[in-house]
N, C-alpha and C. Protein backbone atom coordinates (compact mmCIF):
# COMPACT_ATOMS: atom_id res chain seq x y z
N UNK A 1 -14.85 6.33 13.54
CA UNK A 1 -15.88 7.18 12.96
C UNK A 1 -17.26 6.61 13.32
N UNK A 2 -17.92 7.64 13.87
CA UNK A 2 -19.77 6.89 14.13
C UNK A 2 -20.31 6.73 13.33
N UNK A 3 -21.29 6.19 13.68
CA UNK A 3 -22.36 5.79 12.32
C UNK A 3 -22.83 6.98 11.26
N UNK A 4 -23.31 8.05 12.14
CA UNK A 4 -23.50 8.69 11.22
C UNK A 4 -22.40 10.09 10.79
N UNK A 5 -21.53 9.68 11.11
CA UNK A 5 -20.34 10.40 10.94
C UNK A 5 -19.99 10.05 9.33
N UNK A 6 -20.04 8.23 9.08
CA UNK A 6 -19.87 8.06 8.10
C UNK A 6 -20.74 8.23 7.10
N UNK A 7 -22.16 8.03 8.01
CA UNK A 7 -23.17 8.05 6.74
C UNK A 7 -22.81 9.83 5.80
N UNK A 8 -22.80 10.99 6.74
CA UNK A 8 -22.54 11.91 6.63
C UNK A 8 -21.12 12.24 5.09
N UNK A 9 -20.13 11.26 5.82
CA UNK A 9 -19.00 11.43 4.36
C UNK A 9 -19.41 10.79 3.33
N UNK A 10 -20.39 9.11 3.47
CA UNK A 10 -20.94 8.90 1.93
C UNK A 10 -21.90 9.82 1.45
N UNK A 11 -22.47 10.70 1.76
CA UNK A 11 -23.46 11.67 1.16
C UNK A 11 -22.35 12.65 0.67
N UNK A 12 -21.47 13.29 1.24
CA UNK A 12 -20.75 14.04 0.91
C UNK A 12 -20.01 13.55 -0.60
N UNK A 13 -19.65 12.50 -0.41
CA UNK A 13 -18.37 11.72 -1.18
C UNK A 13 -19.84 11.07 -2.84
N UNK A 14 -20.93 10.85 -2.67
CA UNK A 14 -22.39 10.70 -3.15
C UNK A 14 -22.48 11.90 -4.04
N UNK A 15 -22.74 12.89 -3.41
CA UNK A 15 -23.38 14.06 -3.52
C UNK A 15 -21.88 14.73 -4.26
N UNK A 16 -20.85 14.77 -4.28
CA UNK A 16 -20.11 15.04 -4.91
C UNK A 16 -19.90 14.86 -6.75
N UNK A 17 -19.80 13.50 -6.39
CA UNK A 17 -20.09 12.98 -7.88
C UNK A 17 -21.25 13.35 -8.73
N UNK A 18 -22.90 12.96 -8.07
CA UNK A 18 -23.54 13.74 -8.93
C UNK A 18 -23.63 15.20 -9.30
N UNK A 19 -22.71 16.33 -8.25
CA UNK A 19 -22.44 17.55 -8.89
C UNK A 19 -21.67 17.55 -9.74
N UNK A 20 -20.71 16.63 -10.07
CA UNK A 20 -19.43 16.23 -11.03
C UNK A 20 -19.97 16.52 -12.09
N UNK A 21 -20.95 15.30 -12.09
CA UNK A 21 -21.49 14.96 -13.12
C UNK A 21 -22.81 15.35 -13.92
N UNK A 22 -23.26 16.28 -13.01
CA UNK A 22 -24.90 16.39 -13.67
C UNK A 22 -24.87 17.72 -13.90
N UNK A 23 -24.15 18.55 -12.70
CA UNK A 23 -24.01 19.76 -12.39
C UNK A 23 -25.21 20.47 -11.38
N UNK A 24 -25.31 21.53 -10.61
CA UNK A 24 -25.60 21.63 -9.65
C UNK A 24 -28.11 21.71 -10.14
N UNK A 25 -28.36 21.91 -11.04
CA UNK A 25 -29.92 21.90 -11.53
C UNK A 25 -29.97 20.29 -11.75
N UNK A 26 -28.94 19.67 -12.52
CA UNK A 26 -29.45 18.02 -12.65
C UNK A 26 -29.14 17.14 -11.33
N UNK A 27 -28.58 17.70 -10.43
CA UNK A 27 -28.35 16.85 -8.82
C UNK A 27 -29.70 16.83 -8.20
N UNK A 28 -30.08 15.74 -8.07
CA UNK A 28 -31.10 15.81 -6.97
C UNK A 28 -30.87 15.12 -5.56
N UNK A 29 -31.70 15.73 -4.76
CA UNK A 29 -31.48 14.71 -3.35
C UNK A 29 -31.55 13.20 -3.03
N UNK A 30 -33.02 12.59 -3.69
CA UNK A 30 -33.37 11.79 -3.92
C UNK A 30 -32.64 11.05 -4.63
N UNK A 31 -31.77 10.91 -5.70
CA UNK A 31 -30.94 9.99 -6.53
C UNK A 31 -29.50 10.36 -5.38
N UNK A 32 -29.13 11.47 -4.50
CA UNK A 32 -28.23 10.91 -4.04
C UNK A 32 -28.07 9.89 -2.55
N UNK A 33 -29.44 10.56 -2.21
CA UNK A 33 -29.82 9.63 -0.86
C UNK A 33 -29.72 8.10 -1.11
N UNK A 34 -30.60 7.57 -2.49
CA UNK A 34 -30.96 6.24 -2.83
C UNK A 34 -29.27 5.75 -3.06
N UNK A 35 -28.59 6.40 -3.85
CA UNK A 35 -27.17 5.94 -3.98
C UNK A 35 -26.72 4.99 -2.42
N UNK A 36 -26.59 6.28 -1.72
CA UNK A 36 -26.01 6.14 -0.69
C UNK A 36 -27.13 4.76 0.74
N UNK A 37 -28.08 4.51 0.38
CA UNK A 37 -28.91 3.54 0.88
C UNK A 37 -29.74 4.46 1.97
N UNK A 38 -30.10 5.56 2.04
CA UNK A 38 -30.40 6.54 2.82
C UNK A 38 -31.77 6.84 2.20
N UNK A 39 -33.10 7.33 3.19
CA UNK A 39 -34.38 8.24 2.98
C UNK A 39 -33.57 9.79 2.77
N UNK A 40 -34.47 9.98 1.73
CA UNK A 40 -34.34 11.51 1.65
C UNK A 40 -34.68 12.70 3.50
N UNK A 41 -35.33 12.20 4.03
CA UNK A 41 -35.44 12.70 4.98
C UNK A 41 -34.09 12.10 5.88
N UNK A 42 -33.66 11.21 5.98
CA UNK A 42 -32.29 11.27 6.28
C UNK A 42 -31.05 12.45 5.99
N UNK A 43 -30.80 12.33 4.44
CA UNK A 43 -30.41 13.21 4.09
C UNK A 43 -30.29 14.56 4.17
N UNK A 44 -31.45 14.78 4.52
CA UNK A 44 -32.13 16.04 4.99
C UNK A 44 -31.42 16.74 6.93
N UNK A 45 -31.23 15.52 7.44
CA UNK A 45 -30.82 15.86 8.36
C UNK A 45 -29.32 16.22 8.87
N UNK A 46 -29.09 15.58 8.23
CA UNK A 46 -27.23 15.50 7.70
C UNK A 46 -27.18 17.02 7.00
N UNK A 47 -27.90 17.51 5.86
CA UNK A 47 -27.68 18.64 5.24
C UNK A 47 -29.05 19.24 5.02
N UNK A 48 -29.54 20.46 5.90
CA UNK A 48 -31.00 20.91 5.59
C UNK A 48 -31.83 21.27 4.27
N UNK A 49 -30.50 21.43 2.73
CA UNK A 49 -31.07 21.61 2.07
C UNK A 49 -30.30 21.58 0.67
N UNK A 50 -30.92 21.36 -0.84
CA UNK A 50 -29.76 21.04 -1.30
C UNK A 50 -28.40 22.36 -1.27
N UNK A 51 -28.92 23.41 -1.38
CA UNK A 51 -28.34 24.33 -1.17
C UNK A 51 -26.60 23.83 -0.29
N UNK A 52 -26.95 23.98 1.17
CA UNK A 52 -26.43 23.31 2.06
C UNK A 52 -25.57 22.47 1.99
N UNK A 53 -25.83 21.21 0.83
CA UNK A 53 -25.11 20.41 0.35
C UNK A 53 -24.42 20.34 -0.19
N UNK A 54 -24.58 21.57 -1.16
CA UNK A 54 -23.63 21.98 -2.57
C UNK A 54 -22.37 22.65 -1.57
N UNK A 55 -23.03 23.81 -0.61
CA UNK A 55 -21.91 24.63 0.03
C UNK A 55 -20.61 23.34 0.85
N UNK A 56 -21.51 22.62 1.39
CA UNK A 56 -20.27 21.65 2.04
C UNK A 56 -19.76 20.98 1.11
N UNK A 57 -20.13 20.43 0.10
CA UNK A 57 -19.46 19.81 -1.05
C UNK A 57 -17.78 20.67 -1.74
N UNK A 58 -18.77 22.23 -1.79
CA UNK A 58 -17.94 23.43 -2.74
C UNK A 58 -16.51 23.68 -1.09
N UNK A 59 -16.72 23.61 0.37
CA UNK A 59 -16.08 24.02 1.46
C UNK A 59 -15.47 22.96 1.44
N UNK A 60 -15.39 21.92 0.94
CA UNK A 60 -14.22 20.31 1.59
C UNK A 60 -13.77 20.48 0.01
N UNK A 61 -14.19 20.94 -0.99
CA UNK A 61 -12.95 21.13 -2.06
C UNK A 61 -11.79 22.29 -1.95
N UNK A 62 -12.77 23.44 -1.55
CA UNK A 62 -11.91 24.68 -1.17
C UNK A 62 -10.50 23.82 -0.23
N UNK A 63 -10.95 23.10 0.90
CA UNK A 63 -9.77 22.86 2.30
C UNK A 63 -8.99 22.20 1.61
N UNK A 64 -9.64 20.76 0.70
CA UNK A 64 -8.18 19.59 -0.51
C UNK A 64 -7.53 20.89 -0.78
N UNK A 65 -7.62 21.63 -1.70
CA UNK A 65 -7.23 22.55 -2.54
C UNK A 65 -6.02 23.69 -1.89
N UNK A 66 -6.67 24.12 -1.12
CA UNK A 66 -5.52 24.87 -0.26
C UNK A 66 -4.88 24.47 0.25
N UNK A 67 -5.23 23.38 1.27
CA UNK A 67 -3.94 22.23 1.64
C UNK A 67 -3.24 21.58 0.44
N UNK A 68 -3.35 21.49 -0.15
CA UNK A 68 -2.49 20.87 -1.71
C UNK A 68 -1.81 22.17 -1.49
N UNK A 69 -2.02 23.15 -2.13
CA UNK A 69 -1.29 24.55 -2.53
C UNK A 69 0.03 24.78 -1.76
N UNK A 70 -0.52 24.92 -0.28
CA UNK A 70 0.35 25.36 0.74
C UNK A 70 1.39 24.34 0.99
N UNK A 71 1.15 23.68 1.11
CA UNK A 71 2.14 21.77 1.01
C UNK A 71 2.94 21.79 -0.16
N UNK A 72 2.53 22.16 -1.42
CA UNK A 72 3.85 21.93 -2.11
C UNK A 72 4.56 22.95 -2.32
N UNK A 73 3.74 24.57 -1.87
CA UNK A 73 4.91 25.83 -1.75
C UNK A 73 5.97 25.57 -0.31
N UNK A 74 5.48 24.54 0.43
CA UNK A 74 6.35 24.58 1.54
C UNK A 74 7.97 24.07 1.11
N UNK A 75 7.84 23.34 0.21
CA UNK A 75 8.70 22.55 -0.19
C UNK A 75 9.95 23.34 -1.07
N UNK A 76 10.23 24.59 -1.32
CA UNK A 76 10.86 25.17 -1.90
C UNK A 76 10.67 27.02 -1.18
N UNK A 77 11.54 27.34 -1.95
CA UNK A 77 11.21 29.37 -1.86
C UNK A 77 10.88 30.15 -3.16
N UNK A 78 11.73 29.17 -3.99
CA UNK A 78 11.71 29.71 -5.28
C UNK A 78 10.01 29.66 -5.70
N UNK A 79 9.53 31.10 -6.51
CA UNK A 79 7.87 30.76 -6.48
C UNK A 79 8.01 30.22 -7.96
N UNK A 80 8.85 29.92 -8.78
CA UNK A 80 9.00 29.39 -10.09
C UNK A 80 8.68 27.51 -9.24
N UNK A 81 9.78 27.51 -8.97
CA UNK A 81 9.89 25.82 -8.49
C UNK A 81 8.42 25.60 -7.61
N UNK A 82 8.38 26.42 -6.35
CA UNK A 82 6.74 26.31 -6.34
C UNK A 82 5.37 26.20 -6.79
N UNK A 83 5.49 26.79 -8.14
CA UNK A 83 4.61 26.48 -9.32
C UNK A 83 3.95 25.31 -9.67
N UNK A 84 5.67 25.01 -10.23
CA UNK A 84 5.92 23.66 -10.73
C UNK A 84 5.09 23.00 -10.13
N UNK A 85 5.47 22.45 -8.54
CA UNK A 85 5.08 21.74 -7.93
C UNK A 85 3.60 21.55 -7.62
N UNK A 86 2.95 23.25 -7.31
CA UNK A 86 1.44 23.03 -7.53
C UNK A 86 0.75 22.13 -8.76
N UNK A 87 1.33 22.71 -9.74
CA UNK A 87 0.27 22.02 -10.79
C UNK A 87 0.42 20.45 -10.68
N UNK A 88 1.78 20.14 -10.47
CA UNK A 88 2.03 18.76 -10.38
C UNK A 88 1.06 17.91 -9.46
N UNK A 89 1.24 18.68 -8.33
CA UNK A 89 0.38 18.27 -7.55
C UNK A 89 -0.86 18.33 -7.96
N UNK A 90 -1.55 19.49 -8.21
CA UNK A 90 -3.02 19.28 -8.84
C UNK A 90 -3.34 18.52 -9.65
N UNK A 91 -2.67 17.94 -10.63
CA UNK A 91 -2.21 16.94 -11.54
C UNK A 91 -2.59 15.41 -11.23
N UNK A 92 -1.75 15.68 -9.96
CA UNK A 92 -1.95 14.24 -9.58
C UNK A 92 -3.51 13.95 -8.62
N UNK A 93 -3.37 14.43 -7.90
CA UNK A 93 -5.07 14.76 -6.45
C UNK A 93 -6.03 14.75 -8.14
N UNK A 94 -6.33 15.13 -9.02
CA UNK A 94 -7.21 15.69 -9.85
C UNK A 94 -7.39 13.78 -10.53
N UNK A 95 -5.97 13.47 -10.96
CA UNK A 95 -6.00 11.75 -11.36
C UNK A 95 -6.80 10.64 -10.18
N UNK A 96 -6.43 11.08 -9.01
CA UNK A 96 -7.27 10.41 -8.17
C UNK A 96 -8.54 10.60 -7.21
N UNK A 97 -8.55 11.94 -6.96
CA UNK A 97 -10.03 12.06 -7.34
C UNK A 97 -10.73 12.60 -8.23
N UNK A 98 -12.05 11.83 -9.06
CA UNK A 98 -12.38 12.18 -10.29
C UNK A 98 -13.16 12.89 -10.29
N UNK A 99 -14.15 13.39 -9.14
CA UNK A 99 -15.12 14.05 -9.08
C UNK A 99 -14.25 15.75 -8.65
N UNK A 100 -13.00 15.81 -8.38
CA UNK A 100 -12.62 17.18 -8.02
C UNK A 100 -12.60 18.07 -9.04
N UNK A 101 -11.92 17.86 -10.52
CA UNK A 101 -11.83 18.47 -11.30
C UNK A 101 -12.82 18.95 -12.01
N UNK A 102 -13.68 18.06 -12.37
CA UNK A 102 -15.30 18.78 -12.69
C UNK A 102 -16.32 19.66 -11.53
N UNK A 103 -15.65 19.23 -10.35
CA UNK A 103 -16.00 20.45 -9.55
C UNK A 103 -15.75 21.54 -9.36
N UNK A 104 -14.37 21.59 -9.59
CA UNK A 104 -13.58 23.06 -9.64
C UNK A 104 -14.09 23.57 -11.35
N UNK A 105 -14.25 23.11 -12.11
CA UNK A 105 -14.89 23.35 -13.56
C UNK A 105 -16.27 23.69 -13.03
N UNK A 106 -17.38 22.89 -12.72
CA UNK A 106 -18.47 23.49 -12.62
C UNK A 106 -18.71 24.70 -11.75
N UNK A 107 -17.93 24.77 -10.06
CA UNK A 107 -18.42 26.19 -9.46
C UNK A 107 -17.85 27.57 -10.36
N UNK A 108 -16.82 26.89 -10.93
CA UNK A 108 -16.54 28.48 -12.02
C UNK A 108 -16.61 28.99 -13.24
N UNK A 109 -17.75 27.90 -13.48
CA UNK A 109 -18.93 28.16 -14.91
C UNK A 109 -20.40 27.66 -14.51
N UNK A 110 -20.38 26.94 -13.71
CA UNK A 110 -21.70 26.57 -13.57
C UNK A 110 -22.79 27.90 -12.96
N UNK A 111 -23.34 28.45 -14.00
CA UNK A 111 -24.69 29.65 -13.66
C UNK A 111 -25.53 29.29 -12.15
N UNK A 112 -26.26 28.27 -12.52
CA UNK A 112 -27.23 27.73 -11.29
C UNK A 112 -26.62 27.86 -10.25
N UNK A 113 -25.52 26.95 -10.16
CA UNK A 113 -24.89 26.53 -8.76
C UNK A 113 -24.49 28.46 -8.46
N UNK A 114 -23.84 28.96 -9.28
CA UNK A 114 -23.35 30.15 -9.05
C UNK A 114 -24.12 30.79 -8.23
N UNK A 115 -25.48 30.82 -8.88
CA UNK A 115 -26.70 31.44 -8.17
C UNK A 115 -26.99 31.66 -6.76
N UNK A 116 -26.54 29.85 -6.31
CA UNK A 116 -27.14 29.09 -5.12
C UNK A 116 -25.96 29.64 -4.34
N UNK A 117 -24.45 29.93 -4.47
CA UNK A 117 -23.46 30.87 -3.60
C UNK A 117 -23.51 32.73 -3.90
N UNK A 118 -24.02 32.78 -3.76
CA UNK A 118 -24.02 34.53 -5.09
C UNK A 118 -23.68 35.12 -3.86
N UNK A 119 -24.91 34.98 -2.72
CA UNK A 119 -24.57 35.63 -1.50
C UNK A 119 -23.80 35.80 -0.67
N UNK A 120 -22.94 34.53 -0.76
CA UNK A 120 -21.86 33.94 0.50
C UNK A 120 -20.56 35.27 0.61
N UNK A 121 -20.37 35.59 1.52
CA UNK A 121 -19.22 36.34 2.18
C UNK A 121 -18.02 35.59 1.05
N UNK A 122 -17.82 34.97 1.20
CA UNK A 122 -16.56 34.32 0.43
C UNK A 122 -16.90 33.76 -0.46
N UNK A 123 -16.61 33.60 -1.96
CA UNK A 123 -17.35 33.19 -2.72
C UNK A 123 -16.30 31.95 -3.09
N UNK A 124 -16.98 30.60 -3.46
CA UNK A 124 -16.53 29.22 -3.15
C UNK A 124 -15.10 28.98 -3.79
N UNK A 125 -13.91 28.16 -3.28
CA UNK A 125 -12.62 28.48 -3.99
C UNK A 125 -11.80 29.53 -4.31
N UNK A 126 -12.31 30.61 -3.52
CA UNK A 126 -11.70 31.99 -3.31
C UNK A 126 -10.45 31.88 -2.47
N UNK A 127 -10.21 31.30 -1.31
CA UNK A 127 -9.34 30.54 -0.59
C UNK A 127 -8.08 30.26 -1.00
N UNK A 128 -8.22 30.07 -2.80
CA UNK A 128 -7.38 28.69 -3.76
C UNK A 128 -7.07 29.92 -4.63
N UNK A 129 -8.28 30.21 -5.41
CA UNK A 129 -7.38 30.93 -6.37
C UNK A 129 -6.64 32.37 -6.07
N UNK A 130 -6.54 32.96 -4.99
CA UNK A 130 -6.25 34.10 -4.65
C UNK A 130 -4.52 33.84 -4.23
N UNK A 131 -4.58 32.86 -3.94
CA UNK A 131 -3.05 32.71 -3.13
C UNK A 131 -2.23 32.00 -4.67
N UNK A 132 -3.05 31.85 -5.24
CA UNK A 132 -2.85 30.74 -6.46
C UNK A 132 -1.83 31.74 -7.62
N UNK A 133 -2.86 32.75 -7.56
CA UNK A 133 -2.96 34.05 -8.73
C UNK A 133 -1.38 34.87 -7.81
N UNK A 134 -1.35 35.03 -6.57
CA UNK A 134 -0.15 35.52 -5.79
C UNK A 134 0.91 35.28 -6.39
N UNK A 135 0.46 33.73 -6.47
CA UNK A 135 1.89 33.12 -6.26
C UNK A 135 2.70 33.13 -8.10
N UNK A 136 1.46 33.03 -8.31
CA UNK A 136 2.21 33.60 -10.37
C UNK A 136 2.93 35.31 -10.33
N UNK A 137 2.41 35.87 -10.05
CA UNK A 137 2.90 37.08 -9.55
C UNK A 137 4.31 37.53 -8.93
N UNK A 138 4.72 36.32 -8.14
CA UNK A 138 5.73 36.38 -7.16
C UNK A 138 6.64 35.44 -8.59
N UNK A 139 6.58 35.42 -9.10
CA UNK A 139 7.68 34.67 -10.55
C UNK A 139 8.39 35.65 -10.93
N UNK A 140 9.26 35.72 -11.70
CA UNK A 140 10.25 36.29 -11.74
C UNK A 140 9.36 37.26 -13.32
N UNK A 141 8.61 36.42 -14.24
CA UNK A 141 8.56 36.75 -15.57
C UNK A 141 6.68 37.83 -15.41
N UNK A 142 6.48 37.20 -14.26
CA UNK A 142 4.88 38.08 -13.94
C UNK A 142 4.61 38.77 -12.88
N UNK A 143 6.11 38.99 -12.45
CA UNK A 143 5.90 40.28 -11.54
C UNK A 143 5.11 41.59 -11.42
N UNK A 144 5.44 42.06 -12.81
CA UNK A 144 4.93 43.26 -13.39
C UNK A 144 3.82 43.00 -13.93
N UNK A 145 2.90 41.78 -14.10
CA UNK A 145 2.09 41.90 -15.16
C UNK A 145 0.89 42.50 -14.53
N UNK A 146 0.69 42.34 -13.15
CA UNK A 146 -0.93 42.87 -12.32
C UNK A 146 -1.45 41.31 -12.05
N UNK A 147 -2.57 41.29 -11.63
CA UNK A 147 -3.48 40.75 -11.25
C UNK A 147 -4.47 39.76 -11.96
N UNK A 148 -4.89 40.71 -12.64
CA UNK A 148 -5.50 40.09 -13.77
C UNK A 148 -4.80 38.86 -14.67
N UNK A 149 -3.21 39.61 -15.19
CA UNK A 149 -2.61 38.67 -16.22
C UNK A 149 -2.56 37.26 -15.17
N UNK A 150 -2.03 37.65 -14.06
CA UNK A 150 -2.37 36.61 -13.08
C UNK A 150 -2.89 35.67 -12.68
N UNK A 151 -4.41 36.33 -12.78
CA UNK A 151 -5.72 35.09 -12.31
C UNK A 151 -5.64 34.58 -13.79
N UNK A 152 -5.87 35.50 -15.37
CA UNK A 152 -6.14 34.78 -16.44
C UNK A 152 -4.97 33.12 -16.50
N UNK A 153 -3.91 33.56 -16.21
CA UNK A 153 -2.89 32.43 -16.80
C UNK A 153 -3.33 30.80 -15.48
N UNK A 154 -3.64 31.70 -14.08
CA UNK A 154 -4.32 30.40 -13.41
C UNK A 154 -5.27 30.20 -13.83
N UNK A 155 -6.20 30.56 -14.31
CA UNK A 155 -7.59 29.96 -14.71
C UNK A 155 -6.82 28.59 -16.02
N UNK A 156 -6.12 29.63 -16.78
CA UNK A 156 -6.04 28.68 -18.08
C UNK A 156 -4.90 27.69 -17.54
N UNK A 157 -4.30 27.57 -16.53
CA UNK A 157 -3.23 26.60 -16.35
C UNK A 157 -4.44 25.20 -15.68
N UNK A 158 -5.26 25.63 -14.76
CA UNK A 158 -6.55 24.85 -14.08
C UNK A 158 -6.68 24.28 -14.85
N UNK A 159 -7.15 24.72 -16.46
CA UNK A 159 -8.37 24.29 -17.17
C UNK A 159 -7.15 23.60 -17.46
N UNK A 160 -6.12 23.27 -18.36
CA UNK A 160 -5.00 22.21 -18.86
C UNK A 160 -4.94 21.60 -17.33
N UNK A 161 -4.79 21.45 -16.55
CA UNK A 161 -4.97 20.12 -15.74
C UNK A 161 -6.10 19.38 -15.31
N UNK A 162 -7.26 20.10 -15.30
CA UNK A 162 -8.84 20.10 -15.17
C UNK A 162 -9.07 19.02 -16.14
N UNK A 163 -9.43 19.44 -17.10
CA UNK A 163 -9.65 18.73 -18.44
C UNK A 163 -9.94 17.66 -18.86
N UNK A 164 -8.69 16.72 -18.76
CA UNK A 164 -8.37 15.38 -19.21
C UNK A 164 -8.78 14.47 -18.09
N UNK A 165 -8.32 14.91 -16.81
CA UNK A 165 -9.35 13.89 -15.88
C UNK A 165 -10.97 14.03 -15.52
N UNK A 166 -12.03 15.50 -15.90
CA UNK A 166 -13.28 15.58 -15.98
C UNK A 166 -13.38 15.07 -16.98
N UNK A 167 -12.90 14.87 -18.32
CA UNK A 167 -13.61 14.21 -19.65
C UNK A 167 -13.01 12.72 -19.35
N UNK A 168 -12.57 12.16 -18.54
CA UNK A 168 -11.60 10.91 -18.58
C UNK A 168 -12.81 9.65 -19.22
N UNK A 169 -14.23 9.50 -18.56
CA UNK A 169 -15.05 8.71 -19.13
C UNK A 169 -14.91 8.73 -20.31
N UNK A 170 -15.42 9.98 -20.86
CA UNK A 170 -15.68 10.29 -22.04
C UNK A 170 -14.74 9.67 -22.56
N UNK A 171 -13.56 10.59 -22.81
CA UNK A 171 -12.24 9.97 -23.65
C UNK A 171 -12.67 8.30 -23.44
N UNK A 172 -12.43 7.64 -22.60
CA UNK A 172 -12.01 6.30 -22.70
C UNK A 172 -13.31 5.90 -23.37
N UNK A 173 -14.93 6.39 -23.58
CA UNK A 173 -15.53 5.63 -24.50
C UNK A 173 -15.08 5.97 -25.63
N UNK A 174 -14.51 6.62 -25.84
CA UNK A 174 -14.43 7.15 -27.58
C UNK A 174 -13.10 7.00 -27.98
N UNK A 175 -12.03 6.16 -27.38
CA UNK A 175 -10.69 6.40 -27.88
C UNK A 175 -9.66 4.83 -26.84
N UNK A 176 -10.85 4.06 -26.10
CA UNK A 176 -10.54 3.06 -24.95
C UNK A 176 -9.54 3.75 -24.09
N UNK A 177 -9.96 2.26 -23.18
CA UNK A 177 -9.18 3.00 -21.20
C UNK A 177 -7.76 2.88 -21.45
N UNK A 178 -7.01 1.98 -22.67
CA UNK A 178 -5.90 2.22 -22.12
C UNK A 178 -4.98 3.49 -22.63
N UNK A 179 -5.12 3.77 -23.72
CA UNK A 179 -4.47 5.40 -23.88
C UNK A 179 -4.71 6.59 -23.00
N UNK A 180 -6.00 6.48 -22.31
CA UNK A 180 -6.28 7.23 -21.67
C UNK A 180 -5.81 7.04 -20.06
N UNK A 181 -5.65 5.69 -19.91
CA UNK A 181 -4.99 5.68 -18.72
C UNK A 181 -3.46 6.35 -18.90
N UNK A 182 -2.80 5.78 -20.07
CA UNK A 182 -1.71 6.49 -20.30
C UNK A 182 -1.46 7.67 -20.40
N UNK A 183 -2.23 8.16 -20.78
CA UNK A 183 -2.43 10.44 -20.80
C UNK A 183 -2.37 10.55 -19.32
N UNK A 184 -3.44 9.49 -18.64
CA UNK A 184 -3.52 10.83 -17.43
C UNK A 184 -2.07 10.25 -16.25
N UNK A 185 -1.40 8.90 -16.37
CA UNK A 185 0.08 8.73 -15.71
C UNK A 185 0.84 10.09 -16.03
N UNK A 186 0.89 10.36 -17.84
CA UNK A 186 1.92 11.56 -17.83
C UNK A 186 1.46 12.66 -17.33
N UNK A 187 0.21 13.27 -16.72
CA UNK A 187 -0.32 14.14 -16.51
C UNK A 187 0.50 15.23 -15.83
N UNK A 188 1.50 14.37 -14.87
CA UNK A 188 2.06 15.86 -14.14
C UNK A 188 3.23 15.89 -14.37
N UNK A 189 3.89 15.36 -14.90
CA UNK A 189 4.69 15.43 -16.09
C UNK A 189 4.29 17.10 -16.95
N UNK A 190 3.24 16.55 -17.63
CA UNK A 190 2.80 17.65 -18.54
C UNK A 190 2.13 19.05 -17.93
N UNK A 191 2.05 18.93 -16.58
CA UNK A 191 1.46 20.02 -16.21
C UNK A 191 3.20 20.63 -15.84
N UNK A 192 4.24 20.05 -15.07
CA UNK A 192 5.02 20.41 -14.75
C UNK A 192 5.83 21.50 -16.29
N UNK A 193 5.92 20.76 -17.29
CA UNK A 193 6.69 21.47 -18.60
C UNK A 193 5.30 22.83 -19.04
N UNK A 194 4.44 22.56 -18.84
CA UNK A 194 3.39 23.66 -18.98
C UNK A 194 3.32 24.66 -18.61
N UNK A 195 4.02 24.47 -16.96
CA UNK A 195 4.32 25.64 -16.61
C UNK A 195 5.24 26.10 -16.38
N UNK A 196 6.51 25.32 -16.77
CA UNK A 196 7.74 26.12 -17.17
C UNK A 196 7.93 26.77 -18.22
N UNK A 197 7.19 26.29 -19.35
CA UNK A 197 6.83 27.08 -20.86
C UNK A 197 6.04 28.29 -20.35
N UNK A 198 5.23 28.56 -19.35
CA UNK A 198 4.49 29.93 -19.19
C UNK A 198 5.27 30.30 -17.90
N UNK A 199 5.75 30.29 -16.94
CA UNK A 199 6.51 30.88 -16.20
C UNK A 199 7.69 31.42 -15.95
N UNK A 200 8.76 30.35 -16.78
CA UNK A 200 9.91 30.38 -16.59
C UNK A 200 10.13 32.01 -17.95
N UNK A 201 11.33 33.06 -17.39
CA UNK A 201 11.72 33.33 -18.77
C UNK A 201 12.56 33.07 -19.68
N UNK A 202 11.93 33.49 -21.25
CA UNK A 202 12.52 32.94 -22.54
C UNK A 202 13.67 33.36 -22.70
């Protein structure tokens, strides 16, 4: 990797976290450039604007995301057992990187940032949840339900795996690291029975 090949992924991998964390109005350039040991006019060249930054930030979560998806439907036919395996998987990618899950939380509540994609042909993580929402559909128990019942039950299955690793700081100041390390080991565990309780039928 060249020099500024890498400088390029610590801004990315930089600039990630403070969208994690601040959300897309409290990110600035300047606190992520200084992070990363970089002039803002550096930064600037790597990504022309914050705009720019957010979109490549919001486009390398979209690619994790769909490559996760498609990788663990490969692994079966059944779209029940395929399920499974997504969330598991999201489960786990979400435990190890910490900045993903509050990202996928902020582009699909965050107003501002919303703002800053409003225009885009594809609107960010569209990629993910469309094949996502399919694939509940293709179950045996939500065949019939449409679209909608569809996207609602992925949104709310996201947010139960989302959750516990975006609040993970939090929790561990208010409750210490080690229970909380212990929640998020069982994590796909619990995403896996989560969605056999909503997929499978009764």
């Amino acid at each position: 990797m060249s020099s500024a090949q890498q400088t390029q992924s610590d801004l990315l991998r930089a600039a990630g976290r403070h969208f994690a964390e601040r959300g897309y109005q409290g990110t600035s350039l300047a606190l992520v450039s200084a992070e990363v040991g970089v002039s803002k006019q550096a930064l600037l060249h790597h990504f022309k604007s914050k705009e720019l930054l957010y979109r490549a930030i919001l486009e390398q979560l979209n690619q994790e995301l769909v490559q996760l998806l498609f990788a663990a439907m490969e692994e079966t036919e059944e779209a029940e057992l395929q399920l499974e395996r997504v969330f598991m998987a999201l489960a786990q990618f979400f435990g190890e990187h910490r900045s993903a899950p509050a990202l996928l939380i902020g582009v699909l509540t965050d107003g501002p940032g919303l703002a800053v994609v409003a225009d885009d042909l594809r609107p960010p993580v569209q990629d993910f949840l469309e094949p996502l929402a399919a694939l509940i559909q293709a179950t045996d128990r939500w065949q019939g339900a449409g679209f909608a019942a569809a996207l609602s039950l992925a949104i709310e299955l996201l947010g139960a795996v989302c959750l516990l690793p975006a609040a993970r700081s939090n929790l561990s100041f208010r409750f210490g690291q080690n229970p909380v390390d212990q929640g998020a080991g069982l994590a796909p565990a619990h995403a896996r029975d989560l969605v056999r309780s909503l997929i499978r039928a009764g």
